[in-house]
Protein backbone atom coordinates (compact mmCIF):
# COMPACT_ATOMS: atom_id res chain seq x y z
CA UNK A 1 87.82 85.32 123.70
CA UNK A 2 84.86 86.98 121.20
CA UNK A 3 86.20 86.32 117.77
CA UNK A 4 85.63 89.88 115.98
CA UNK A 5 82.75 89.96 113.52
CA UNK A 6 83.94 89.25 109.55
CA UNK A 7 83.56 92.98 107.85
CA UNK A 8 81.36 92.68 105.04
CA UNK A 9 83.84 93.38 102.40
CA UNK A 10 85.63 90.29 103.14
CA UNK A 11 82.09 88.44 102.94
CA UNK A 12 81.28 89.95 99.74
CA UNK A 13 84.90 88.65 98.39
CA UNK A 14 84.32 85.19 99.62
CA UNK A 15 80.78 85.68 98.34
CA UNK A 16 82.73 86.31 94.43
CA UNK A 17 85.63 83.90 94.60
CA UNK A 18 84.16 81.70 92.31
CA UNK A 19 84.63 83.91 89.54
CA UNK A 20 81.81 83.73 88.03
CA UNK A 21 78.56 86.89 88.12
CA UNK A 22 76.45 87.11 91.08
CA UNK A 23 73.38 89.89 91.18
CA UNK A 24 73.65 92.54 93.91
CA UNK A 25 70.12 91.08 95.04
CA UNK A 26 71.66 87.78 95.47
CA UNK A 27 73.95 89.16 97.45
CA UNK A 28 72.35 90.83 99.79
CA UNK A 29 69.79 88.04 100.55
CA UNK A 30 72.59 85.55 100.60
CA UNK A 31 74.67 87.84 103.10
CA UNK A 32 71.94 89.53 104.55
CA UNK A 33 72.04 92.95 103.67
CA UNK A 34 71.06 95.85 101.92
CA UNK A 35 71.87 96.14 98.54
CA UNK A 36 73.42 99.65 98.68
CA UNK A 37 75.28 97.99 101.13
CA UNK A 38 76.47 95.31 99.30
CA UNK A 39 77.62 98.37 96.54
CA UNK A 40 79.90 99.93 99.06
CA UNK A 41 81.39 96.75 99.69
CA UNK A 42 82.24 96.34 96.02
CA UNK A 43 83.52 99.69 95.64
CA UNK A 44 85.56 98.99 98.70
CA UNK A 45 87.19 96.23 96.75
CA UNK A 46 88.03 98.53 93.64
CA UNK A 47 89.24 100.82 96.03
CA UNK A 48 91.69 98.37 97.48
CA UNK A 49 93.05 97.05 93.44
CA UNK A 50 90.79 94.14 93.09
CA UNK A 51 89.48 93.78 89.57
CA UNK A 52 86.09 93.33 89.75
CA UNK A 53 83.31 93.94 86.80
CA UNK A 54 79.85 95.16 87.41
CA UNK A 55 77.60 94.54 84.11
CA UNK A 56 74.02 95.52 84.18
CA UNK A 57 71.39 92.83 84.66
CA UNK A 58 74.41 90.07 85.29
CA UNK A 59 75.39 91.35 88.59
CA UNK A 60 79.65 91.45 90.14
CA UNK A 61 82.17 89.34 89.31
CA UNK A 62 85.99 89.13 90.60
CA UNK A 63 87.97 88.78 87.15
CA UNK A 64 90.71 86.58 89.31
CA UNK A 65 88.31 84.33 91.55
CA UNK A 66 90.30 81.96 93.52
CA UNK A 67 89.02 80.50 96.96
CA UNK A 68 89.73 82.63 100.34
CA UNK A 69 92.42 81.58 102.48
CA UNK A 70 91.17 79.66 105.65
CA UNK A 71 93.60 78.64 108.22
CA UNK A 72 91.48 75.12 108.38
CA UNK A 73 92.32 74.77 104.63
CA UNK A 74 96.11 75.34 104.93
CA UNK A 75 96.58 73.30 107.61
CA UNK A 76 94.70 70.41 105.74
CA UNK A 77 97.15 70.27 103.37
CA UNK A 78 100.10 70.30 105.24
CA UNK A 79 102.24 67.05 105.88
CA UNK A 80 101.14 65.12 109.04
CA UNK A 81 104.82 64.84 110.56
CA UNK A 82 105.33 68.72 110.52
CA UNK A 83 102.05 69.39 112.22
CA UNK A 84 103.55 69.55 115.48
CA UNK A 85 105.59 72.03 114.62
CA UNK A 86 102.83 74.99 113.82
CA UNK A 87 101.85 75.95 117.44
CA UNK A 88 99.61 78.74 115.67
CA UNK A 89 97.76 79.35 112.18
CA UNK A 90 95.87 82.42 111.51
CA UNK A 91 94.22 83.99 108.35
CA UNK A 92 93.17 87.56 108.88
CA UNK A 93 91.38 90.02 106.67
CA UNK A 94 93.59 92.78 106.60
CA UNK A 95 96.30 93.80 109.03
CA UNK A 96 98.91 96.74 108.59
CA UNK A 97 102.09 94.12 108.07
CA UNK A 98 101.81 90.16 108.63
CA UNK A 99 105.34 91.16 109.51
CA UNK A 100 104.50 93.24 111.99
CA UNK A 101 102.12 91.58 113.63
CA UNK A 102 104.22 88.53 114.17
CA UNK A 103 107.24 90.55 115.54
CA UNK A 104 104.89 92.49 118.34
CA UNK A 105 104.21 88.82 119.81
CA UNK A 106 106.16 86.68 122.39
CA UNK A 107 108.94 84.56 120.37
CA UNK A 108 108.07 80.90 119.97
CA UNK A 109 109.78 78.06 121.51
CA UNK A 110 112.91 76.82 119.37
CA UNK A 111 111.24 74.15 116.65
CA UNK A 112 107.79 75.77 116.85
CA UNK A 113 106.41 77.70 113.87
CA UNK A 114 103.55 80.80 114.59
CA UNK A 115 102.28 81.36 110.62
CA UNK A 116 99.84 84.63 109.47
CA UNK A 117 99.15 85.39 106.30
CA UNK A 118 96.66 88.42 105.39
CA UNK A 119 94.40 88.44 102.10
CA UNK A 120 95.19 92.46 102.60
CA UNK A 121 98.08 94.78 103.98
CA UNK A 122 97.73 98.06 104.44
CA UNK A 123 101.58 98.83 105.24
CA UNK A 124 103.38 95.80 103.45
CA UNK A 125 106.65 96.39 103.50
CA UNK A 126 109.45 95.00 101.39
CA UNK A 127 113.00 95.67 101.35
CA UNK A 128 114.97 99.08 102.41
CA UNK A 129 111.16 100.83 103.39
CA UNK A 130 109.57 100.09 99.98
CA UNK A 131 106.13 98.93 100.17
CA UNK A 132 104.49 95.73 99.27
CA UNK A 133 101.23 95.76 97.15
CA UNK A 134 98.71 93.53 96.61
CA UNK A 135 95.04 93.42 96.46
CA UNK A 136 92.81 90.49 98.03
CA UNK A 137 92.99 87.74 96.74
CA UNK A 138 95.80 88.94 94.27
CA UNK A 139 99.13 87.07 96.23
CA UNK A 140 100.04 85.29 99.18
CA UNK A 141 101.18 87.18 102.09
CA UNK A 142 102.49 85.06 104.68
CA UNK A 143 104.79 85.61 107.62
CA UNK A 144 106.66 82.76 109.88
CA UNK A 145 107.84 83.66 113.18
CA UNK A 146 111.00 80.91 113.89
CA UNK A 147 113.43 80.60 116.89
CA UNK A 148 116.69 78.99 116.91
CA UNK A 149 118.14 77.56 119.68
CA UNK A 150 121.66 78.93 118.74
CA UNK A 151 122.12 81.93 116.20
CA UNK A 152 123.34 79.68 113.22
CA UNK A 153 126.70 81.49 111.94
CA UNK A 154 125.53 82.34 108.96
CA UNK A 155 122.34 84.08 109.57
CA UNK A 156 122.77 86.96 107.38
CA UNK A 157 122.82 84.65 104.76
CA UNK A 158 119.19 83.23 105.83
CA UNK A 159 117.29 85.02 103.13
CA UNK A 160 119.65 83.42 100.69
CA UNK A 161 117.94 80.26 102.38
CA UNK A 162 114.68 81.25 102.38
CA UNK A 163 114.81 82.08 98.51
CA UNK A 164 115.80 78.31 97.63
CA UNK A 165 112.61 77.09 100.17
CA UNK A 166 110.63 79.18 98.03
CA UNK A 167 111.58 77.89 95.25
CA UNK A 168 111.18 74.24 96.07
CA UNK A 169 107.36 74.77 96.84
CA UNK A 170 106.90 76.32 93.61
CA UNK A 171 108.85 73.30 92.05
CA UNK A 172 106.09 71.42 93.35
CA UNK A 173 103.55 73.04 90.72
CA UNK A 174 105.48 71.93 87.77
CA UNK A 175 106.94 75.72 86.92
CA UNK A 176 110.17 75.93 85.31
CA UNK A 177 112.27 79.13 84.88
CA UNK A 178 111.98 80.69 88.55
CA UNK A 179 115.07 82.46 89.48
CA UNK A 180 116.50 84.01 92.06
CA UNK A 181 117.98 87.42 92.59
CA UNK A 182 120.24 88.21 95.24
CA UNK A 183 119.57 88.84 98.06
CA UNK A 184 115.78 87.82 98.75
CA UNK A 185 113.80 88.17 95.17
CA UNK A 186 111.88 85.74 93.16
CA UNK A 187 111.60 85.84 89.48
CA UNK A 188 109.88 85.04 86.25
CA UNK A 189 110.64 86.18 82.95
CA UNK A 190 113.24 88.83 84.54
CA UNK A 191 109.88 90.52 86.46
CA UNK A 192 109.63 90.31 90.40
CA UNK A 193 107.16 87.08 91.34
CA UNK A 194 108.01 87.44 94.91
CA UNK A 195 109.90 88.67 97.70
CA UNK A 196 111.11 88.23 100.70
CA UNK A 197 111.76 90.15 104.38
CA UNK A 198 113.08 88.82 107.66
CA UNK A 199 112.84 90.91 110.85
CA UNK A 200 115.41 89.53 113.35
CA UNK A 201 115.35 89.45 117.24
CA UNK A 202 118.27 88.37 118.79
CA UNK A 203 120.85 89.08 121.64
CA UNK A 204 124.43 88.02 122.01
CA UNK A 205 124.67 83.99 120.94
CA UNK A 206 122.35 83.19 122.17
CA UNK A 207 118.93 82.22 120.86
CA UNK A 208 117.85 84.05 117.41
CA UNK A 209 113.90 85.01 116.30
CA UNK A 210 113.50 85.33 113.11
CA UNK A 211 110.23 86.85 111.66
CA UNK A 212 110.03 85.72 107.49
CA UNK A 213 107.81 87.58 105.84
CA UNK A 214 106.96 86.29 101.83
CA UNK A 215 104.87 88.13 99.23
CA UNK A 216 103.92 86.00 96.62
CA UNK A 217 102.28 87.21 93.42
CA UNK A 218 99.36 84.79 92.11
CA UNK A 219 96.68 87.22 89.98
CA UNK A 220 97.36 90.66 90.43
CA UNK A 221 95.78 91.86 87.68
CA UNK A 222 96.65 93.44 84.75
CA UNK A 223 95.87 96.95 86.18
CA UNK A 224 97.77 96.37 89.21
CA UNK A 225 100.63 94.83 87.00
CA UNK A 226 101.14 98.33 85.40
CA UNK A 227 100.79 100.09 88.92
CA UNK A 228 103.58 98.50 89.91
CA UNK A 229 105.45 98.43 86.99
CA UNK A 230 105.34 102.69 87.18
CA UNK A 231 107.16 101.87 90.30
CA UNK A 232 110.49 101.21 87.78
CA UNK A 233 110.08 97.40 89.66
CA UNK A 234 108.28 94.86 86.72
CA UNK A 235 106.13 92.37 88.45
CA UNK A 236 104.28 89.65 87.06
CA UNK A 237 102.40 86.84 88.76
CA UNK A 238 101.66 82.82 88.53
CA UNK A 239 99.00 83.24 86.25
CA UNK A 240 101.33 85.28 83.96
CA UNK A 241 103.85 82.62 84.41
CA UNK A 242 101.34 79.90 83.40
CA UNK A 243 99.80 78.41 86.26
CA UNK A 244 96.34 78.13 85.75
CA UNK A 245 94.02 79.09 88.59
CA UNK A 246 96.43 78.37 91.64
CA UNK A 247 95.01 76.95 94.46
CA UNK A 248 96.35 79.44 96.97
CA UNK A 249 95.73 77.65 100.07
CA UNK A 250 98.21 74.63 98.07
CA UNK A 251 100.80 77.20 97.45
CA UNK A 252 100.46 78.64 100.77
CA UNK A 253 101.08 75.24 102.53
CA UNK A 254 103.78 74.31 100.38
CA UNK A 255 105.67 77.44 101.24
CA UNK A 256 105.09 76.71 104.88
CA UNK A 257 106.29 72.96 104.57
CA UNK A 258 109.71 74.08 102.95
CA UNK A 259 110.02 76.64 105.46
CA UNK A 260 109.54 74.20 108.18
CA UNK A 261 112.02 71.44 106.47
CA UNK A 262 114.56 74.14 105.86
CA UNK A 263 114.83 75.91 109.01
CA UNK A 264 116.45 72.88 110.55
CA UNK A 265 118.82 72.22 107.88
CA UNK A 266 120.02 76.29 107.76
CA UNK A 267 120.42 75.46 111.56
CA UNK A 268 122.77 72.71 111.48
CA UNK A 269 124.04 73.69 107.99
CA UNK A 270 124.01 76.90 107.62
CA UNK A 271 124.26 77.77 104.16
CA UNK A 272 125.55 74.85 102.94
CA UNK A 273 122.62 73.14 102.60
CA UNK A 274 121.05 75.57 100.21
CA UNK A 275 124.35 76.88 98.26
CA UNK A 276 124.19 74.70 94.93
CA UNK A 277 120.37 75.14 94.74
CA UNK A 278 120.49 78.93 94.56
CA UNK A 279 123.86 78.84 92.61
CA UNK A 280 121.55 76.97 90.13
CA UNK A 281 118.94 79.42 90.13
CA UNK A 282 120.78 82.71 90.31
CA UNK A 283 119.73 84.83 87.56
CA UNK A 284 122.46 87.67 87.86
CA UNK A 285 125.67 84.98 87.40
CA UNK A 286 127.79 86.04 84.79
CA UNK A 287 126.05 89.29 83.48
CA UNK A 288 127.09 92.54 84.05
CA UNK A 289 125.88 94.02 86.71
CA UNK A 290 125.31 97.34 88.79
CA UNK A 291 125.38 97.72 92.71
CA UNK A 292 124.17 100.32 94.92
CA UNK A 293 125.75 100.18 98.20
CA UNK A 294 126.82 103.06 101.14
CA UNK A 295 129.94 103.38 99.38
CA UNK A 296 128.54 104.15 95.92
CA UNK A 297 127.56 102.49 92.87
CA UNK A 298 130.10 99.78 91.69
CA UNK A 299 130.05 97.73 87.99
CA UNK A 300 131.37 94.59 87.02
CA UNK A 301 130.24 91.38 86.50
CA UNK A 302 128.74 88.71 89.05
CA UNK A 303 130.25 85.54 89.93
CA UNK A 304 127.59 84.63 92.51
CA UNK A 305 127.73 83.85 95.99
CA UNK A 306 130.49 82.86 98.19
CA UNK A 307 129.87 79.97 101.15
CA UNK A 308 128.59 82.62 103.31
CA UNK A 309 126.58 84.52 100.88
CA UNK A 310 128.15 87.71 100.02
CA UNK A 311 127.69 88.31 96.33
CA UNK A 312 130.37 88.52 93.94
CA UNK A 313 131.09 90.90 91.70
CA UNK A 314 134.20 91.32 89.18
CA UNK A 315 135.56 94.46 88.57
CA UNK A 316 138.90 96.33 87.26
CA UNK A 317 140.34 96.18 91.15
CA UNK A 318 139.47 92.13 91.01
CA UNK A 319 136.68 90.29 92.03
CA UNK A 320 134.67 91.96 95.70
CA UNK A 321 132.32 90.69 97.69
CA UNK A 322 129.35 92.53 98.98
CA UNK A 323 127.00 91.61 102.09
CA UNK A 324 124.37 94.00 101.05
CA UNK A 325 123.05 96.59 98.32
CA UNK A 326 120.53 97.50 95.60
CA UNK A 327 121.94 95.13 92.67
CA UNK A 328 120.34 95.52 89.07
CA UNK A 329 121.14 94.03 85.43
CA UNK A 330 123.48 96.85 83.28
CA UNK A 331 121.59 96.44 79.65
CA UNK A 332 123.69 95.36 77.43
């Protein structure tokens, strides 16, 4: 099969991800174009919420370089044993929803991993229709198509899961005070770091897709920070948290070993194997607390999770649990 041509906006990012200025005529010789070309291409960028500077007589320069994803790359990085299980690994420029993509295709065999992540998505898509932004280079958006031999019991309670896997890669990085927000966000400093979406294909008991789709936040940018944050949803990223200059295709490979190690375990455990991890995390334990759900809003304060995952919540009528809903921090 042809492999389709590399647009020349994702050339003229890889072309910048050092970080550092590069003249418009070096670019075009080096990437063999025009120079108005080579313009379009930047603008192209802007256009799509990467911060780039243009300075007379210096040339372009991406303000958050980091290197381009490359499937080669991840792989490289990922633990020899656990290999076998990725039957595919694909970086694409841009596609409408790494989610999407990966639920249109035939499921994989139980215990084998198919893995795309996207520098750009034109229809990301988090939680209850919201969209996911990010420019290039800005965050790591990565989906894992799974199948499970047996729909585990508590599979509504995967995302609960998925959150701790997360947060064990980013333990790897040495980057204390992530939390977790039921059901499926990731936090720093009370802002959203990271989220996460699974798409689920399944019929009866027996065997159980699940597509995982996790956005990531490494250098948005602090125009893109205030985007969002006009939203009513504060983000922040890993640089904002204090990693300096993360090594995306690290953090991307990380993610994709935990997923890969926990999979298994949520199979045979379920929940259990996860439970005191995210009970140790949970940023919402013990503060008061206000949740959205089809029956209305309902206060109180939350007591976490129970076995299965249901959050929580204390209130006049006693303490109720809740399987899903909008849950935010009442101020004080």
């Amino acid at each position: 099969m042809k492999t389709p041509a590399v647009p020349l906006i994702a050339r003229v990012f890889t072309a910048l991800s050092s970080g550092e200025f590069t003249s418009g005529e070096a670019l075009a010789e080096r990437l063999g174009v025009t120079r108005s070309a080579v313009w379009k291409a930047t603008g192209a960028l802007k256009d799509l919420g990467a911060t780039l500077h243009a300075v007379r007589n210096r040339g372009y320069r991406l303000v958050a370089g980091g290197e381009p994803l490359e499937a080669a790359r991840i792989r490289s990085r990922l633990p020899p044993q656990l290999l076998p299980h990725v039957r595919q690994l694909d970086v694409a420029w841009s596609v409408d929803s790494t989610n999407s993509v990966l639920v249109s295709r035939p499921n994989p065999a139980a215990g084998f991993a198919e893995v795309l992540l996207a520098e750009y998505q034109t229809q990301g898509r988090g939680r209850r229709g919201r969209s996911w932004v990010a420019p290039p280079g800005g965050a790591i958006c990565l989906s894992l198509s799974w199948t499970f031999q047996q729909a585990p019991e508590d599979l509504s309670a995967l995302g609960l899961a998925i959150g701790v896997c997360v947060l064990r890669a980013l333990n790897e990085f040495d980057l204390p005070g992530v939390a977790l927000k039921w059901p499926n966000d990731i936090l720093f400093d009370g802002r959203k770091l990271g989220g996460i979406l699974i798409d689920l294909r399944a019929e009866g008991a027996g065997p159980a897709c699940v597509v995982i789709g996790i956005g990531l936040n490494v250098a948005l940018g602090s125009g893109m920070l205030r985007k969002i944050a006009a939203t009513g949803l504060p983000a922040t990223d890993l640089i904002t948290a204090g990693m300096e200059r993360p090594c995306r295709s690290a953090l991307a490979a990380a993610v994709i070993a935990a997923l890969l190690r926990g999979l298994p375990q949520f199979e045979r455990n379920g929940l259990g194997s996860f439970v005191d991890e995210w009970h140790a995390a949970d940023v919402l334990r013990g503060r008061p607390v206000e949740l959205h759900a089809g029956e209305g809003i309902v206060r109180g304060t939350a007591r976490g999770i129970d076995p299965h995952g249901a959050l929580l919540i204390e209130t006049g009528q006693g303490v109720r649990r809740f399987i899903s809903g909008d849950v935010t921090v009442r101020p004080a």
